[in-house]
PDB file of N, CA and C in Angstrom:
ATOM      1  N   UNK A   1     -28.884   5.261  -8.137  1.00  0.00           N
ATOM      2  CA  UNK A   1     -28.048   4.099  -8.381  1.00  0.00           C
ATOM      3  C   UNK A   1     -26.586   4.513  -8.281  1.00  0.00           C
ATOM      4  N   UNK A   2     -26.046   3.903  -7.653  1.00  0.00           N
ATOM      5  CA  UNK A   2     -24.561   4.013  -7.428  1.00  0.00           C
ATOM      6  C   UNK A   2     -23.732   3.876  -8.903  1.00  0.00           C
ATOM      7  N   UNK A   3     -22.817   4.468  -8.782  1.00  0.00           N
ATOM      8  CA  UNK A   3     -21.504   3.582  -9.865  1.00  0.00           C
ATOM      9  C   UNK A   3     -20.289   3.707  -9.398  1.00  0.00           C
ATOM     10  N   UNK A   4     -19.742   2.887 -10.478  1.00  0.00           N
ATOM     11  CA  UNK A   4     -18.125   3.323  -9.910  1.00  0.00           C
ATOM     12  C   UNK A   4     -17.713   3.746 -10.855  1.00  0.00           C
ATOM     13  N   UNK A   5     -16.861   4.991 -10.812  1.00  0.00           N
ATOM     14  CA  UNK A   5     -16.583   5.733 -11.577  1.00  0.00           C
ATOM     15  C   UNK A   5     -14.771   5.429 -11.684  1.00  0.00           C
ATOM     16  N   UNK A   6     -14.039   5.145 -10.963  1.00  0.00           N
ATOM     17  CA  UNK A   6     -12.820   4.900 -11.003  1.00  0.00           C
ATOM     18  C   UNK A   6     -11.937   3.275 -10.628  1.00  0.00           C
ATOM     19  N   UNK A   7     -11.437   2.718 -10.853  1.00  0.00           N
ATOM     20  CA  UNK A   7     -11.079   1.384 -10.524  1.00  0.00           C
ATOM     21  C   UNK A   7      -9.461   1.550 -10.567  1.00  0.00           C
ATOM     22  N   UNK A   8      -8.501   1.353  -9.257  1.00  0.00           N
ATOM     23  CA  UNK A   8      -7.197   1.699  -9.469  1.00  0.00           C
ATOM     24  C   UNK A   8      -6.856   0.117  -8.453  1.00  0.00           C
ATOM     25  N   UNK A   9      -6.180  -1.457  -9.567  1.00  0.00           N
ATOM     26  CA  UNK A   9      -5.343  -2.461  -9.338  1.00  0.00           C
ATOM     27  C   UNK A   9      -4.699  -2.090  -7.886  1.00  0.00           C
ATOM     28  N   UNK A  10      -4.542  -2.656  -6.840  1.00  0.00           N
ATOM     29  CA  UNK A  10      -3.610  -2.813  -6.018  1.00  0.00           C
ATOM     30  C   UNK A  10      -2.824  -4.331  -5.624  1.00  0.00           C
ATOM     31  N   UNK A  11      -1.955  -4.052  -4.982  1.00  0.00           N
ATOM     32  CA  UNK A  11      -1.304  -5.734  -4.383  1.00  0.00           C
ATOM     33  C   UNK A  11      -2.209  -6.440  -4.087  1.00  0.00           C
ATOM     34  N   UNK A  12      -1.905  -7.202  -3.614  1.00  0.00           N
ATOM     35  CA  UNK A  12      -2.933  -8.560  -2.605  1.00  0.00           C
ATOM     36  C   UNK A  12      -4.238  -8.501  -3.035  1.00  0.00           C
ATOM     37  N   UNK A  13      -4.703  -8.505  -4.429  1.00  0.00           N
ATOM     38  CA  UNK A  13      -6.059  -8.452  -4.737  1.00  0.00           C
ATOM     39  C   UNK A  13      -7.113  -7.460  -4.141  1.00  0.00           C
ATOM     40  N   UNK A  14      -6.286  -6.529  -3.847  1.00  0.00           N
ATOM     41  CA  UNK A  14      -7.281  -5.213  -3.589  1.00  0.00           C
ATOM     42  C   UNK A  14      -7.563  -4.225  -4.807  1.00  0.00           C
ATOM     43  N   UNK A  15      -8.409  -3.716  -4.556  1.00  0.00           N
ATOM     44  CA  UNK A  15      -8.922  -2.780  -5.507  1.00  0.00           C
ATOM     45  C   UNK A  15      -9.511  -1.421  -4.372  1.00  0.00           C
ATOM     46  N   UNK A  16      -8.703  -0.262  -5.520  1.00  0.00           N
ATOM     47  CA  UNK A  16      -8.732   1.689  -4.603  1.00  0.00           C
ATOM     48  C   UNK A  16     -10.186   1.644  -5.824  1.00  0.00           C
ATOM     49  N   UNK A  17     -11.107   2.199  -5.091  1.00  0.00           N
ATOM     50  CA  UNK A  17     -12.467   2.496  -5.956  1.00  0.00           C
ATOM     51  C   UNK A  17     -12.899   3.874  -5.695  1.00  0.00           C
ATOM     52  N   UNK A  18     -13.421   4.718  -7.052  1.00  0.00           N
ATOM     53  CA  UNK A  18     -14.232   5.924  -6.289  1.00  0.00           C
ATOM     54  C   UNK A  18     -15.245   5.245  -6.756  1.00  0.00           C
ATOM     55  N   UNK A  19     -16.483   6.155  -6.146  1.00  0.00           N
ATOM     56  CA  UNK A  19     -17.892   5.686  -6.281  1.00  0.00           C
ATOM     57  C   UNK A  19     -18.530   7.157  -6.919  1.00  0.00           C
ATOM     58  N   UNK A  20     -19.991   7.354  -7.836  1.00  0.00           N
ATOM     59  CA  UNK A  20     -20.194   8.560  -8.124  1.00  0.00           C
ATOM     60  C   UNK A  20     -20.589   9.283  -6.792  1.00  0.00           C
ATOM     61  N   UNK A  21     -20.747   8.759  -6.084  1.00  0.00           N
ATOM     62  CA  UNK A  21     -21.391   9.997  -4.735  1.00  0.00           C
ATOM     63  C   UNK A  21     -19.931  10.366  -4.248  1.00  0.00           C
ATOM     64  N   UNK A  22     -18.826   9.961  -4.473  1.00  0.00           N
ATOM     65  CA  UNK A  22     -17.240  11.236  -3.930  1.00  0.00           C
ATOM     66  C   UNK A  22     -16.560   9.956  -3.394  1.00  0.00           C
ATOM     67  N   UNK A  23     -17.732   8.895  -2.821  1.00  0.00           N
ATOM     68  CA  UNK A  23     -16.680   8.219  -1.905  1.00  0.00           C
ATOM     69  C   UNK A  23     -15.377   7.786  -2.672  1.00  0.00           C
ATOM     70  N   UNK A  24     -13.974   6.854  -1.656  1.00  0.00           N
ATOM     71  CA  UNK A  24     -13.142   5.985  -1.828  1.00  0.00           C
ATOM     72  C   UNK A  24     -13.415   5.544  -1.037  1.00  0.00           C
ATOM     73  N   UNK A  25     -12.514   3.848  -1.521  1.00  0.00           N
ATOM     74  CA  UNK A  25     -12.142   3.135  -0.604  1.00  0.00           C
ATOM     75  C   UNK A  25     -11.518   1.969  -1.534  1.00  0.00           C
ATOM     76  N   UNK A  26     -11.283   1.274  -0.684  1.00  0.00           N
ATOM     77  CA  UNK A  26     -10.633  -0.467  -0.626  1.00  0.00           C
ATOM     78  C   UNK A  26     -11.470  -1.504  -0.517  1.00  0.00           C
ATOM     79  N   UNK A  27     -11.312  -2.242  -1.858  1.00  0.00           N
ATOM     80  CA  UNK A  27     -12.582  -3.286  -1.755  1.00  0.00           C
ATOM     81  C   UNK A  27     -11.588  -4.610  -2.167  1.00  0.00           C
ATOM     82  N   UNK A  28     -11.813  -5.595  -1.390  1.00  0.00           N
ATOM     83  CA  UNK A  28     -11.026  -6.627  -1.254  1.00  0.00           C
ATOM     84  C   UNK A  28     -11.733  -7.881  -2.293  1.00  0.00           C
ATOM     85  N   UNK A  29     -10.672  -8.432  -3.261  1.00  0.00           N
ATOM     86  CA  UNK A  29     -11.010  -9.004  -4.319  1.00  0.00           C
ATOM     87  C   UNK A  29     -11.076 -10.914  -3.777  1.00  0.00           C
ATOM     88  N   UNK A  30     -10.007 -10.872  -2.597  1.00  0.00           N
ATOM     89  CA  UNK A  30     -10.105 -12.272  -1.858  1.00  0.00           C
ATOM     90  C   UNK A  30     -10.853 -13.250  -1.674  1.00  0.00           C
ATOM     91  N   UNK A  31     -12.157 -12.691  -1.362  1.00  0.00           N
ATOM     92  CA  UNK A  31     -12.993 -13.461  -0.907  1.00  0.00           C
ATOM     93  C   UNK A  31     -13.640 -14.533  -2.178  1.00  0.00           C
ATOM     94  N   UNK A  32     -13.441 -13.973  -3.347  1.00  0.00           N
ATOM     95  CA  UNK A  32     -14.135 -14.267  -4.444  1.00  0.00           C
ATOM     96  C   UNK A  32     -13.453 -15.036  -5.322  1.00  0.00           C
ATOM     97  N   UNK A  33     -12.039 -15.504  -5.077  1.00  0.00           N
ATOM     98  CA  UNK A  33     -11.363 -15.499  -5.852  1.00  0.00           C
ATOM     99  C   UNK A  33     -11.407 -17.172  -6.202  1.00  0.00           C
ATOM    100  N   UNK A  34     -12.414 -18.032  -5.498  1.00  0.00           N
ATOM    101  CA  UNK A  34     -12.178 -19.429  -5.786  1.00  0.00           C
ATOM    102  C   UNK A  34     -13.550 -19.983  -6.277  1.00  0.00           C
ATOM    103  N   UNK A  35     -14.191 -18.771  -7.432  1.00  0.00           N
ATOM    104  CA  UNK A  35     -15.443 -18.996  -7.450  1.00  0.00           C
ATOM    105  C   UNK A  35     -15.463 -18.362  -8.945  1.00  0.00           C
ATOM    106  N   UNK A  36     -15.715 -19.403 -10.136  1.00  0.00           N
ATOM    107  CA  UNK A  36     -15.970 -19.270 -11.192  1.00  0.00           C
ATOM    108  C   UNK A  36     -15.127 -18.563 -12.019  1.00  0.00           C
ATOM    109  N   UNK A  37     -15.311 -17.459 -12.732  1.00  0.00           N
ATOM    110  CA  UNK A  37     -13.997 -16.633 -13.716  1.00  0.00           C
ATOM    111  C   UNK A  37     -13.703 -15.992 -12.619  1.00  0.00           C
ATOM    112  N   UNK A  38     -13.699 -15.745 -11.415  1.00  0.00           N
ATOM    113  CA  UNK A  38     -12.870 -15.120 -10.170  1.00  0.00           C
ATOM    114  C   UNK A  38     -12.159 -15.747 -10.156  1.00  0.00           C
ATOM    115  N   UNK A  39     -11.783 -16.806 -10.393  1.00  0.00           N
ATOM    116  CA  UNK A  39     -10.390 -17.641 -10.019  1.00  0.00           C
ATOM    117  C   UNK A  39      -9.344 -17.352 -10.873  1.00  0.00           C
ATOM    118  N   UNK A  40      -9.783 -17.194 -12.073  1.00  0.00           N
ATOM    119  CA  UNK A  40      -8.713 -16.494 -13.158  1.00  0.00           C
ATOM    120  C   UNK A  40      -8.078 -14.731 -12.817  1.00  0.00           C
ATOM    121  N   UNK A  41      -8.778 -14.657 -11.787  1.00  0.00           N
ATOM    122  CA  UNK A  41      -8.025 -12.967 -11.295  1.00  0.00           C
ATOM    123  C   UNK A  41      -6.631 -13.513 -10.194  1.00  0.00           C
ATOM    124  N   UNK A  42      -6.836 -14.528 -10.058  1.00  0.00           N
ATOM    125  CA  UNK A  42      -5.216 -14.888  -9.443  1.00  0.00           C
ATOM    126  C   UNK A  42      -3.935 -14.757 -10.166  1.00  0.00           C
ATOM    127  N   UNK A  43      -4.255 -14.511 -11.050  1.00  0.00           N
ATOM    128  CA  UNK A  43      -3.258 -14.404 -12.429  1.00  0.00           C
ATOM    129  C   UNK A  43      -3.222 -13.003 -11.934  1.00  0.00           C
ATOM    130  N   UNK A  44      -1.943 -12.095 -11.968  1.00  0.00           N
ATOM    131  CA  UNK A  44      -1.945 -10.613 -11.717  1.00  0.00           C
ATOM    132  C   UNK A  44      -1.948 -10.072 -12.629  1.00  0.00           C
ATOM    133  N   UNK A  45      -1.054 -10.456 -13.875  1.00  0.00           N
ATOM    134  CA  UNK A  45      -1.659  -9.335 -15.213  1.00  0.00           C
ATOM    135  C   UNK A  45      -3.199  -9.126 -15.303  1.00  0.00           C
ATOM    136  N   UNK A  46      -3.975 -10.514 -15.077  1.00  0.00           N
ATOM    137  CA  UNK A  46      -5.319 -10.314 -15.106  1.00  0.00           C
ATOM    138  C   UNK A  46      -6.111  -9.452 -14.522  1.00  0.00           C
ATOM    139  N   UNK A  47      -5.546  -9.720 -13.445  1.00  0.00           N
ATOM    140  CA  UNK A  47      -6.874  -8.912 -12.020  1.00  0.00           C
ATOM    141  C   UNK A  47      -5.900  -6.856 -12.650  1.00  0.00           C
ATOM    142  N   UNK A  48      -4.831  -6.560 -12.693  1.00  0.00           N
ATOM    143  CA  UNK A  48      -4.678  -5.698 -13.265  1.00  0.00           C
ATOM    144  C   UNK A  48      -5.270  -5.025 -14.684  1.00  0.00           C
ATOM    145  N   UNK A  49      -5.883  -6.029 -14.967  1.00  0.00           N
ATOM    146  CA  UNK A  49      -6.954  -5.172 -16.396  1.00  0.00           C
ATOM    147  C   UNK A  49      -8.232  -5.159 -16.106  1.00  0.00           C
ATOM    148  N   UNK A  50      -8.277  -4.773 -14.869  1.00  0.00           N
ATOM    149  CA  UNK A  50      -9.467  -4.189 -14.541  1.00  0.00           C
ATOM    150  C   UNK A  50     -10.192  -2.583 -15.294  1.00  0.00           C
ATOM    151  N   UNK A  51     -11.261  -2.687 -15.850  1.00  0.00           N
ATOM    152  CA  UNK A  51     -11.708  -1.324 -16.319  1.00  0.00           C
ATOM    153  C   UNK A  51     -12.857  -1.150 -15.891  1.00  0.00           C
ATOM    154  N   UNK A  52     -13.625  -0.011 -16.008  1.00  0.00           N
ATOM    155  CA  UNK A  52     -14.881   0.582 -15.450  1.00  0.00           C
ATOM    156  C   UNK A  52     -15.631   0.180 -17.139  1.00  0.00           C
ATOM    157  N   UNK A  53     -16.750  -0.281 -17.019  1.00  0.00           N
ATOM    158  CA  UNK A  53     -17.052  -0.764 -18.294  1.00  0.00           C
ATOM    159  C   UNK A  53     -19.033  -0.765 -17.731  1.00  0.00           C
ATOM    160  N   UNK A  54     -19.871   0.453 -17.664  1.00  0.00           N
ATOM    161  CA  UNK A  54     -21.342   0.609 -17.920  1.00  0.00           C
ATOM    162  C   UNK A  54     -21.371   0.930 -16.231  1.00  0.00           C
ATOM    163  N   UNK A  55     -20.175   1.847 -15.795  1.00  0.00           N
ATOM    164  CA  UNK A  55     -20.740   1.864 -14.421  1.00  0.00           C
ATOM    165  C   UNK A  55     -20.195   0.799 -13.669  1.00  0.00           C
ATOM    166  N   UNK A  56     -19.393  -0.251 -13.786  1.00  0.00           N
ATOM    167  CA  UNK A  56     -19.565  -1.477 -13.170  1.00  0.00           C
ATOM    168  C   UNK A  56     -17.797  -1.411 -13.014  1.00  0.00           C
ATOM    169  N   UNK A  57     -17.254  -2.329 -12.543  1.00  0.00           N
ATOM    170  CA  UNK A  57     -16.030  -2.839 -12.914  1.00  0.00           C
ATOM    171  C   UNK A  57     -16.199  -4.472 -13.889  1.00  0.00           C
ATOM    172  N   UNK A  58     -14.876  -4.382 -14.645  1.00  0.00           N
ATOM    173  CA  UNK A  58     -14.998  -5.989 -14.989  1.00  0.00           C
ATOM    174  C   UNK A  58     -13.313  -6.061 -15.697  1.00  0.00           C
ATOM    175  N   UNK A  59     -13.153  -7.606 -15.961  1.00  0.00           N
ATOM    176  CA  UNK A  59     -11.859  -7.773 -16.168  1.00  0.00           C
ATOM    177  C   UNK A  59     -11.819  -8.192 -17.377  1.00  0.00           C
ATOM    178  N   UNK A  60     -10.405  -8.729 -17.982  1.00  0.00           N
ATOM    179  CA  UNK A  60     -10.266  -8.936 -19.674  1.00  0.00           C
ATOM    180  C   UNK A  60     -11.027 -10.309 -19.841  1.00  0.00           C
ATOM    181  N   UNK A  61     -11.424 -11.239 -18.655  1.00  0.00           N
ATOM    182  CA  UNK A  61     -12.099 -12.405 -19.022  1.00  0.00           C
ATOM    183  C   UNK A  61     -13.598 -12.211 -18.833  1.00  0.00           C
ATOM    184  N   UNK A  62     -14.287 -11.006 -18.740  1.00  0.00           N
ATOM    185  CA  UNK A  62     -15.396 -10.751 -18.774  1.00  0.00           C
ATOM    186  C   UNK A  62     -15.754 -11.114 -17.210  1.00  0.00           C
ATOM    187  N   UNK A  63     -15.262 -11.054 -16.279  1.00  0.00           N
ATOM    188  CA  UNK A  63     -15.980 -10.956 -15.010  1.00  0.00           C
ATOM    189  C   UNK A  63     -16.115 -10.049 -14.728  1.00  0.00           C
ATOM    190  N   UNK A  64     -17.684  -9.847 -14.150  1.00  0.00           N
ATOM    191  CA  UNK A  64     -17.631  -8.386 -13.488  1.00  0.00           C
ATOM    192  C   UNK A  64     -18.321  -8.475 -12.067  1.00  0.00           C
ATOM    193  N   UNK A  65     -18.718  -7.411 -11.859  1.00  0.00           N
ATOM    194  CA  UNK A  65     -19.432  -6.994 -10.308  1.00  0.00           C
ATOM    195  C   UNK A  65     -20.271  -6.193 -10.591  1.00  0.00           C
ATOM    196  N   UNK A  66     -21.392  -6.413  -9.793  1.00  0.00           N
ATOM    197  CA  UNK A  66     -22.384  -5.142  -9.070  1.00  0.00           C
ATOM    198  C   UNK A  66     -22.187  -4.052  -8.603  1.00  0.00           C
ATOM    199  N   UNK A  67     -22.313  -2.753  -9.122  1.00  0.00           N
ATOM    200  CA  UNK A  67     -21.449  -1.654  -8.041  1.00  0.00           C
ATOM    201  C   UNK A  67     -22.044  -1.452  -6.789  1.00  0.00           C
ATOM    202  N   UNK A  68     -23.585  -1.869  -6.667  1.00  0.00           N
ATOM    203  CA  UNK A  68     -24.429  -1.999  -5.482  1.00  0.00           C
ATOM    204  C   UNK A  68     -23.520  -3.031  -4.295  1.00  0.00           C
ATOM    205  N   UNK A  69     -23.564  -4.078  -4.922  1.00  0.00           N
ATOM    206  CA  UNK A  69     -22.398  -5.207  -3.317  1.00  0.00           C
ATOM    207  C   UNK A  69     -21.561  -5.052  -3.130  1.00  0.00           C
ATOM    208  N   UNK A  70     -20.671  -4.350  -4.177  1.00  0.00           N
ATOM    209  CA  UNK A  70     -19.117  -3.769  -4.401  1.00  0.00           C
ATOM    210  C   UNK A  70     -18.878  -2.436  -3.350  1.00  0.00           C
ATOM    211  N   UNK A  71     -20.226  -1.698  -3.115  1.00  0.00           N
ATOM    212  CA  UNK A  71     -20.144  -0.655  -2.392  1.00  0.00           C
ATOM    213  C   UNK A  71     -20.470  -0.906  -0.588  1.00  0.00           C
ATOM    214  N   UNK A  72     -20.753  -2.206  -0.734  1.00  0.00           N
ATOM    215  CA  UNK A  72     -21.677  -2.156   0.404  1.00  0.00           C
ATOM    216  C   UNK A  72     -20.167  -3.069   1.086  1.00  0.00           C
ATOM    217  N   UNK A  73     -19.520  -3.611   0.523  1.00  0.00           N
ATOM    218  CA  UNK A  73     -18.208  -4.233   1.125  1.00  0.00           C
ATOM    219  C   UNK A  73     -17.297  -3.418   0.919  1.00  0.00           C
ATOM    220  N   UNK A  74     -17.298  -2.558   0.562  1.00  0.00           N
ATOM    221  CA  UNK A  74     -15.877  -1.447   0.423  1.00  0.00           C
ATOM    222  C   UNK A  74     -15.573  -1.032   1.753  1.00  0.00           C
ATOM    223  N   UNK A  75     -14.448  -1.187   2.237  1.00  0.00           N
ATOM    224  CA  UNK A  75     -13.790  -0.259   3.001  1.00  0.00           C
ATOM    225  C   UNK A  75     -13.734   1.387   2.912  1.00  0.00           C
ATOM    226  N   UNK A  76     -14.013   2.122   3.466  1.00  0.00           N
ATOM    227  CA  UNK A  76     -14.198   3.757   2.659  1.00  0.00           C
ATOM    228  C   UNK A  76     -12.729   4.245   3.688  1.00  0.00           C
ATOM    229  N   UNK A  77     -12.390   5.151   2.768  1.00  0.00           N
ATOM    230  CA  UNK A  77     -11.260   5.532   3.630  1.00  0.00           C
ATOM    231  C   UNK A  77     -11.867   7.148   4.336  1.00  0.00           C
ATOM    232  N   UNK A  78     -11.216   7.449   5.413  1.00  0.00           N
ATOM    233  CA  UNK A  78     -11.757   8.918   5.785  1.00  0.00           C
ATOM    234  C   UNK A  78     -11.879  10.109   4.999  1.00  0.00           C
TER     235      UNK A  78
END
């Protein structure tokens, strides 16, 4: 089972992720953002309190993600 072990806020609703197997990358928060407590990450203090919370990411309004779909849409960097 995958996790994410690191979660680092960027501009434009991106998110820098490590994963436990070494990877990084860039996982784009956009797509999601007009869909239930995702819409409250338009707020930037918000989407900035992002924490790693059981392996997972999630925010101060209790949204979270799968690290399984989270990985499978990540951008990985080289």
């Amino acid at each position: 089972m995958i996790k994410i072990v690191k979660a680092e806020p960027k501009p434009d609703s991106l998110l820098r992720l490590t994963f436990s197997d070494g990877k990084e990358g860039i996982y784009d928060v956009k797509p999601i953002l007009n869909f239930g407590r995702f819409a409250e990450l338009k707020d930037v203090a918000l989407f900035r309190s992002v924490r790693i919370a059981d392996a997972t990411i999630e925010w101060g309004n209790g949204a979270d993600l799968c690290p399984e779909s989270v990985y499978e849409e990540t951008v990985f960097l080289s």
